[in-house]
PDB file of N, CA and C in Angstrom:
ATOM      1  N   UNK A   1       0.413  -6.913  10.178  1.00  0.00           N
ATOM      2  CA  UNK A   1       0.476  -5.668   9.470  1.00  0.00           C
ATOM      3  C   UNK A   1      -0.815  -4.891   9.731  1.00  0.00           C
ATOM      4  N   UNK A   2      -0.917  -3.499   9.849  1.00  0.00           N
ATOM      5  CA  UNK A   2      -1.877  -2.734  10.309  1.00  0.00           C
ATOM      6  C   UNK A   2      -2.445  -2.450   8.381  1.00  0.00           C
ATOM      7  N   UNK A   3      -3.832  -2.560   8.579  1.00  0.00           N
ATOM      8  CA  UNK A   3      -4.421  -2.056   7.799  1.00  0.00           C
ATOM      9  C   UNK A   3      -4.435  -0.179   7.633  1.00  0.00           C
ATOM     10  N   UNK A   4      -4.607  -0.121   5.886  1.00  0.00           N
ATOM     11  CA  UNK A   4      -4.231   1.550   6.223  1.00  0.00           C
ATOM     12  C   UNK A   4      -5.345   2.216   5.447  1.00  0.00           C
ATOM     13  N   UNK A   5      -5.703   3.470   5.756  1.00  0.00           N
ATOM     14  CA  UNK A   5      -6.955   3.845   5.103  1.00  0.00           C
ATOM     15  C   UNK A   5      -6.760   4.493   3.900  1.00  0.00           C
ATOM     16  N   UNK A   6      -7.389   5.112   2.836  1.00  0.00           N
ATOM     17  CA  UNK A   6      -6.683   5.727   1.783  1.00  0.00           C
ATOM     18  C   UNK A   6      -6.923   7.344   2.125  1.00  0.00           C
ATOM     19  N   UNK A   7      -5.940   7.763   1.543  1.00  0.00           N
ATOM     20  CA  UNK A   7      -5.219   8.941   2.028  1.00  0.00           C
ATOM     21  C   UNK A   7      -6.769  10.128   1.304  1.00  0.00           C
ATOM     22  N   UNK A   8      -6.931  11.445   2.196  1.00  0.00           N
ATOM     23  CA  UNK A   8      -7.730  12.528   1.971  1.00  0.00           C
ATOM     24  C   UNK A   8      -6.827  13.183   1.172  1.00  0.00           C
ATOM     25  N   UNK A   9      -7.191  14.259   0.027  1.00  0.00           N
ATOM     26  CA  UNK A   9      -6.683  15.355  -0.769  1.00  0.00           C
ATOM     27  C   UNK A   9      -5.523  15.599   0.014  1.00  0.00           C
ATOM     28  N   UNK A  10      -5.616  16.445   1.153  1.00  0.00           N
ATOM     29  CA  UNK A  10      -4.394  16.940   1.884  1.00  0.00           C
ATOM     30  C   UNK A  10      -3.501  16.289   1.975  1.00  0.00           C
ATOM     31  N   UNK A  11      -4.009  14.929   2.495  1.00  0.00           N
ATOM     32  CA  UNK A  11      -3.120  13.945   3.075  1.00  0.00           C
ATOM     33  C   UNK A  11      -1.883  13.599   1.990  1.00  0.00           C
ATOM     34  N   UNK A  12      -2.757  13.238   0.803  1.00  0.00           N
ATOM     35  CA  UNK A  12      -2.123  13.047  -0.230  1.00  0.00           C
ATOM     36  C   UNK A  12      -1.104  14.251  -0.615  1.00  0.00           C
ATOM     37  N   UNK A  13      -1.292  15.791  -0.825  1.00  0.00           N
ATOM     38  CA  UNK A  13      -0.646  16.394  -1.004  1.00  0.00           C
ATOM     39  C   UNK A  13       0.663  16.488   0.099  1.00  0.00           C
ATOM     40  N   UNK A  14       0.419  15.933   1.065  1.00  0.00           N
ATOM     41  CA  UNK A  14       1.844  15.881   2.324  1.00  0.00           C
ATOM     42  C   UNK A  14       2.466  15.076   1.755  1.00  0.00           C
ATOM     43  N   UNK A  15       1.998  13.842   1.530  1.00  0.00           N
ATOM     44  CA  UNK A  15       2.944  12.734   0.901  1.00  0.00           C
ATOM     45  C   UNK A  15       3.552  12.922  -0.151  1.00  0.00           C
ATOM     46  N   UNK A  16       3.158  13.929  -1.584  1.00  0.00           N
ATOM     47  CA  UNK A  16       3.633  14.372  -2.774  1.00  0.00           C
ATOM     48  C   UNK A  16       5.168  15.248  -1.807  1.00  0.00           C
ATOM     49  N   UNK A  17       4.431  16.005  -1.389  1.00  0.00           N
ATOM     50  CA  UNK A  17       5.579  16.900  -0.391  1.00  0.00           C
ATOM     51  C   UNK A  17       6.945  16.523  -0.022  1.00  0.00           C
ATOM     52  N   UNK A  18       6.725  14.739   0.513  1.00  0.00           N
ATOM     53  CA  UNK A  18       7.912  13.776   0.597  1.00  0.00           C
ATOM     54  C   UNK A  18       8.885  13.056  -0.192  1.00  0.00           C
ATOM     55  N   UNK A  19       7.850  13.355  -1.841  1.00  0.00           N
ATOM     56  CA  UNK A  19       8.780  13.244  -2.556  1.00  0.00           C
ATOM     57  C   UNK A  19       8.604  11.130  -3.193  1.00  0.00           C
ATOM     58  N   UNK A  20       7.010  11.553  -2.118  1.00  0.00           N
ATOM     59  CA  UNK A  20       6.431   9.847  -2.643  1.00  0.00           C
ATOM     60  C   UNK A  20       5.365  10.037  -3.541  1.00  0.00           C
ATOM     61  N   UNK A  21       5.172   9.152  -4.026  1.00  0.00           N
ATOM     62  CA  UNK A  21       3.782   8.806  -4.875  1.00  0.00           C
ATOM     63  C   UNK A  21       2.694   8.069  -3.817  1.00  0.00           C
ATOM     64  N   UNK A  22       1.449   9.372  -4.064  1.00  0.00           N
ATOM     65  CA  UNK A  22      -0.020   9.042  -2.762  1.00  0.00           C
ATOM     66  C   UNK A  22      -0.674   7.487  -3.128  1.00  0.00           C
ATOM     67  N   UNK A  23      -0.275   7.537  -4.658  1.00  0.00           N
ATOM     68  CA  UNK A  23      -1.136   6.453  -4.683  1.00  0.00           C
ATOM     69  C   UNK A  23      -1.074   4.588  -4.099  1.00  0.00           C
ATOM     70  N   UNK A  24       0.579   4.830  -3.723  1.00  0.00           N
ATOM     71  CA  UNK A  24       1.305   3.452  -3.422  1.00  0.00           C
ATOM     72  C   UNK A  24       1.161   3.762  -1.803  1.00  0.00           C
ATOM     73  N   UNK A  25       0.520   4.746  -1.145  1.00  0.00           N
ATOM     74  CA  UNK A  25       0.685   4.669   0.496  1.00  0.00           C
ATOM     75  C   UNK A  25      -0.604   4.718   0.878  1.00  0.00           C
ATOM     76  N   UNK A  26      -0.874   4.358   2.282  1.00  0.00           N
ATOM     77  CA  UNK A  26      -2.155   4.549   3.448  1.00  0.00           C
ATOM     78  C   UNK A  26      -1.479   4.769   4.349  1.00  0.00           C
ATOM     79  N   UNK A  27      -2.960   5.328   4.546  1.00  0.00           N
ATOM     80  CA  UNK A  27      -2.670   6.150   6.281  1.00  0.00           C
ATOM     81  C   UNK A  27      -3.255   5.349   7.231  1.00  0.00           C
ATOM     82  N   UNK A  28      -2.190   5.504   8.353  1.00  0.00           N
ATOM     83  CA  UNK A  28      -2.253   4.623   9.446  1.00  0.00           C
ATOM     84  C   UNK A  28      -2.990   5.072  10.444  1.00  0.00           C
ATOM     85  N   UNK A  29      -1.792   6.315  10.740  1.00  0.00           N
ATOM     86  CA  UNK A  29      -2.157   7.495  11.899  1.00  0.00           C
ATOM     87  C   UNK A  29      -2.084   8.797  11.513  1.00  0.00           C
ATOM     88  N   UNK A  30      -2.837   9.656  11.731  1.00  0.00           N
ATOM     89  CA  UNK A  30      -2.816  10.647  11.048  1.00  0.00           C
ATOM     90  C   UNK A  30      -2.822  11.990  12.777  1.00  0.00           C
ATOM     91  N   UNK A  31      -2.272  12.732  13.153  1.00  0.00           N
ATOM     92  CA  UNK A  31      -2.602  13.335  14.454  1.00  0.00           C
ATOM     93  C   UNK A  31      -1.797  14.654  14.040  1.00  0.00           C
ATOM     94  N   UNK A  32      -1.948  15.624  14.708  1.00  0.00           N
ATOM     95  CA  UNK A  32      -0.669  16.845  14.865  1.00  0.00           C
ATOM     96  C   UNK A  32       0.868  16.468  15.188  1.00  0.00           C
ATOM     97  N   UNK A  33       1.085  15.670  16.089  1.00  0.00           N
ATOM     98  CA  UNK A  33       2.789  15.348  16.363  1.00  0.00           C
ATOM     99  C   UNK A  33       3.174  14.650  15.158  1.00  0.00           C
ATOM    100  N   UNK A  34       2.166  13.466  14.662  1.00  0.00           N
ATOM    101  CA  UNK A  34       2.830  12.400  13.749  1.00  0.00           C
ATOM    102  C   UNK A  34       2.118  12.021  12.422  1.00  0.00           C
ATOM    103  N   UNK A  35       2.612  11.482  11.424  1.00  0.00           N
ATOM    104  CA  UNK A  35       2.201  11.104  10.220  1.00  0.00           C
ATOM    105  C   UNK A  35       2.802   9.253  10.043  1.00  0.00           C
ATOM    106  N   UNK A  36       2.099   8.526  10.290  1.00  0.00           N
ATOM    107  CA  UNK A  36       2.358   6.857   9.926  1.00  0.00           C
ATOM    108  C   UNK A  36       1.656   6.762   8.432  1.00  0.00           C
ATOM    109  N   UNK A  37       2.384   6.154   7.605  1.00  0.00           N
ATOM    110  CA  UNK A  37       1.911   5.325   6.374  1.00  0.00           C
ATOM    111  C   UNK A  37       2.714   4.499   6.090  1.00  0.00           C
ATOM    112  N   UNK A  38       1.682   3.349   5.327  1.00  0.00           N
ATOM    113  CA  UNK A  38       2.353   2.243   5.476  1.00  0.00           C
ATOM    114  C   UNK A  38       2.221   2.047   3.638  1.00  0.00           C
ATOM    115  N   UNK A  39       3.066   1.456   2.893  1.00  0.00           N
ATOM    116  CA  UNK A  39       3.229   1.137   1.206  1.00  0.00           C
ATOM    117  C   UNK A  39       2.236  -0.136   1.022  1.00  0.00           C
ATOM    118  N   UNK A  40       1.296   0.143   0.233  1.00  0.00           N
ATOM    119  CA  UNK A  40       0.557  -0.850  -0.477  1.00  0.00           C
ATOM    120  C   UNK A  40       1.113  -2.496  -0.638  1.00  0.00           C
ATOM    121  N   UNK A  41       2.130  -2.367  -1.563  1.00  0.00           N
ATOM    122  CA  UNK A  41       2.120  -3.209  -2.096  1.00  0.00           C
ATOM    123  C   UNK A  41       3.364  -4.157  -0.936  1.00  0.00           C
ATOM    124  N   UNK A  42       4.474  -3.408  -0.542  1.00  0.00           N
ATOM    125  CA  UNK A  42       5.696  -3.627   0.534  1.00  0.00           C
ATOM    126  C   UNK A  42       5.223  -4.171   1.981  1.00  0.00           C
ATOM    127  N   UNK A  43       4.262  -3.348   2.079  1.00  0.00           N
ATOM    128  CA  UNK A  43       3.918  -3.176   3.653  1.00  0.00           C
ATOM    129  C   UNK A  43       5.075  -2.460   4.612  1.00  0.00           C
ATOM    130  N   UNK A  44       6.051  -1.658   4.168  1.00  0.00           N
ATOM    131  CA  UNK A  44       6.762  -0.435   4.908  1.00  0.00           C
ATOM    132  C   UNK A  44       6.655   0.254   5.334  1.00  0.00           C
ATOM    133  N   UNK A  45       6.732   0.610   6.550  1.00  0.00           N
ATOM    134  CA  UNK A  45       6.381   1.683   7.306  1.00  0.00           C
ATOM    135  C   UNK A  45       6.745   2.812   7.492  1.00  0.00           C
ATOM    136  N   UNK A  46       6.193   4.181   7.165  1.00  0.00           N
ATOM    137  CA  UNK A  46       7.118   4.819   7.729  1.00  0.00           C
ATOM    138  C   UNK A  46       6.271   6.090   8.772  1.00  0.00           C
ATOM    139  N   UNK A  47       7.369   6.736   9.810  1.00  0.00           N
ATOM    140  CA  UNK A  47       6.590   7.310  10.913  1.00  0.00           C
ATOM    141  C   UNK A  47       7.165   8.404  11.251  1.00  0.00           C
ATOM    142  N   UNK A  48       6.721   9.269  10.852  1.00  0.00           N
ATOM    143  CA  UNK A  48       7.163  11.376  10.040  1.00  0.00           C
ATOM    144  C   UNK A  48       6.593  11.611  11.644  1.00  0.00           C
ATOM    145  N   UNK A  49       7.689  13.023  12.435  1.00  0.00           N
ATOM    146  CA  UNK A  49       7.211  13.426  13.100  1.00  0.00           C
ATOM    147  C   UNK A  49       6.913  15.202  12.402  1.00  0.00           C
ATOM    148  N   UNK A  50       6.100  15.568  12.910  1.00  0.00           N
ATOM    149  CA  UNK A  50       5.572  17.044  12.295  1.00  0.00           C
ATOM    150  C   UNK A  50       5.872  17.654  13.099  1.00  0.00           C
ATOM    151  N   UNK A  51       6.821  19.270  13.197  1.00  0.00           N
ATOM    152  CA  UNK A  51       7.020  20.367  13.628  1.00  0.00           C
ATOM    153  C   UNK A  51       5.919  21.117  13.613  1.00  0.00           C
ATOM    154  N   UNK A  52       5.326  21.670  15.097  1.00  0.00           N
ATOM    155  CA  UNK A  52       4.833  22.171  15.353  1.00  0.00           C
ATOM    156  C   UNK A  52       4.562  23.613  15.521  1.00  0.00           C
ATOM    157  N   UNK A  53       4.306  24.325  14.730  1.00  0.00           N
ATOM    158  CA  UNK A  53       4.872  25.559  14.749  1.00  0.00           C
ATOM    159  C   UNK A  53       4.183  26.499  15.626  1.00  0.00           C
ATOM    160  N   UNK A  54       4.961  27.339  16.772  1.00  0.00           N
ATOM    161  CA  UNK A  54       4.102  28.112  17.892  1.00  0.00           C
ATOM    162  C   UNK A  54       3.019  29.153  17.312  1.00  0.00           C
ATOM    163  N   UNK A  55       2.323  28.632  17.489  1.00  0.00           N
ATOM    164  CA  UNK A  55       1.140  29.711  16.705  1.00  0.00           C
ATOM    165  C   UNK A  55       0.811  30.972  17.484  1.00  0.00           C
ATOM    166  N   UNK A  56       1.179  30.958  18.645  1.00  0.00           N
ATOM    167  CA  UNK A  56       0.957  32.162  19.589  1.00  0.00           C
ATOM    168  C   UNK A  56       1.844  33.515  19.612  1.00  0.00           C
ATOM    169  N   UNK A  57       3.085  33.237  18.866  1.00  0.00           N
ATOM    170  CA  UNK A  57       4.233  33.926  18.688  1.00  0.00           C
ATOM    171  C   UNK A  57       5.355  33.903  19.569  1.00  0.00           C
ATOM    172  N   UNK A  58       4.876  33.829  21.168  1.00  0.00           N
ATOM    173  CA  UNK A  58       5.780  33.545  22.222  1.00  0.00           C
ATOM    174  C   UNK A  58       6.611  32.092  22.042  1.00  0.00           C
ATOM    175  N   UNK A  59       7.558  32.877  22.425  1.00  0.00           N
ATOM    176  CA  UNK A  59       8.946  31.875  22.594  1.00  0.00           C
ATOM    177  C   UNK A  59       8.511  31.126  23.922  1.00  0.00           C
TER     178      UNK A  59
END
């Protein structure tokens, strides 16, 4: 099992976002494409990909 770090303000507010509680998860991987956290107490994984939104305006 990968050790997980405890989640930053933001981080935490993404995870509220999901509809989880921050305090039962860590962060694994944290990057622009992806979000990994893994459950405290379970050890479950789970691995969110993030939409990238074109910031340039072009299609």
């Amino acid at each position: 099992m990968k050790h997980g770090r405890n989640p930053t303000r933001r981080q935490k507010e993404r995870i509220k976002k999901l509809g989880l509680n921050p305090e039962n998860w860590l962060i694994i991987k944290d990057c622009q494409e992806c979000f990994e956290i893994v459950h405290r107490l379970s050890g479950k994984t789970r691995k969110l990909t993030i939409k990238v939104k074109n910031w340039t305006g072009l299609s």
